[in-house]
Structure formats: C-alpha cells, structure tokens
Protein backbone atom coordinates (compact mmCIF):
# COMPACT_ATOMS: atom_id res chain seq x y z
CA UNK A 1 12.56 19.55 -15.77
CA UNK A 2 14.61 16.41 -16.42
CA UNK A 3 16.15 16.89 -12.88
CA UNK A 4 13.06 17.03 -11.14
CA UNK A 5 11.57 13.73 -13.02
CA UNK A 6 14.99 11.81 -11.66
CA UNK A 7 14.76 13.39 -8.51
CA UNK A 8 10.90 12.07 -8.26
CA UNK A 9 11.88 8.67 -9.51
CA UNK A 10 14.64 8.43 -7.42
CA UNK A 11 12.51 9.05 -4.31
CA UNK A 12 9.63 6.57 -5.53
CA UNK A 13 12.31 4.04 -6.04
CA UNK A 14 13.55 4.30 -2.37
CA UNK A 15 10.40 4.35 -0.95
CA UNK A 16 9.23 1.55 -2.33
CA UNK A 17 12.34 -0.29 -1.29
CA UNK A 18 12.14 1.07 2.57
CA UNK A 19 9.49 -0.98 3.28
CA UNK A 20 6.41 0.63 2.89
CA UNK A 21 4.78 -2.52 2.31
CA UNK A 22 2.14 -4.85 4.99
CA UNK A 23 -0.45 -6.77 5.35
CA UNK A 24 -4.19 -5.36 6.79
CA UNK A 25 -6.60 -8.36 8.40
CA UNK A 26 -10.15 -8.21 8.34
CA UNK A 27 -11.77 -8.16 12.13
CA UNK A 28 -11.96 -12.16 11.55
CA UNK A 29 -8.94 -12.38 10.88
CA UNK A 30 -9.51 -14.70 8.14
CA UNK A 31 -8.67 -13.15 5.24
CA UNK A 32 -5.92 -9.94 4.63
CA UNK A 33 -4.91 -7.86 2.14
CA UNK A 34 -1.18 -6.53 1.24
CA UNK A 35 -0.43 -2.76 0.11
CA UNK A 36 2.14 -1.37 -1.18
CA UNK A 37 2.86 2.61 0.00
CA UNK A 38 -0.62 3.14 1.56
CA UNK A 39 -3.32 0.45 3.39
CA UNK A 40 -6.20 2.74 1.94
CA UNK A 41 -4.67 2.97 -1.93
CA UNK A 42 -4.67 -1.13 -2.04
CA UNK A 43 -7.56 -2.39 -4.62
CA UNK A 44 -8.54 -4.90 -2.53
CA UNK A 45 -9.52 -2.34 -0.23
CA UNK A 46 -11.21 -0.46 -2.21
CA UNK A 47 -13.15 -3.18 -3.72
CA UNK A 48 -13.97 -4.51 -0.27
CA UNK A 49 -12.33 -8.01 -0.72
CA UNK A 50 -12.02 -8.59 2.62
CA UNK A 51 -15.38 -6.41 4.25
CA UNK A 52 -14.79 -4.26 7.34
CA UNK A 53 -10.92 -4.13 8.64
CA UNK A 54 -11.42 -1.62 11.56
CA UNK A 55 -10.06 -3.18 14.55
C-alpha cells in the first residue's frame, strides 16, 4: 500500500511539473482564468468569474 501512495505521488508531482498549467480567456478577451491540471476543475470556472469562455 505504501508503494502505491509513492507511486501516486510521484506521478502527481511530475504532472504538475510537465506543464499542465494555462490560461482560458473569456470570448472578450478581457478577463482569463489560469488552471492547473484541468481548464474545467479551475474555481474560477466553476464560479463563473469570467462568464462564457466558448470560443
């Protein structure tokens, strides 16, 4: 079980540090929002921060 938890971590670790990060514009393009692994798991997304960002 240990193995698998350092094996998970490991892989969260390099993911994180492959660049799985960006930045999503609204379709004004006056206002953005950065995310981390995902575009749809940022909070300002969720909370609508920025309103519609389809392009």
């Amino acid at each position: 079980m240990k193995n698998i938890f350092k094996l998970s971590a490991l892989a969260l670790f390099v993911s994180v540090l492959s660049g799985c990060t960006g930045s999503v514009y609204n379709k004004e393009k006056n206002c953005d929002y950065d995310y981390l692994l995902h575009p749809a798991v940022s909070i300002s997304k969720i909370i609508g921060g920025c309103g519609a960002t389809d392009k």
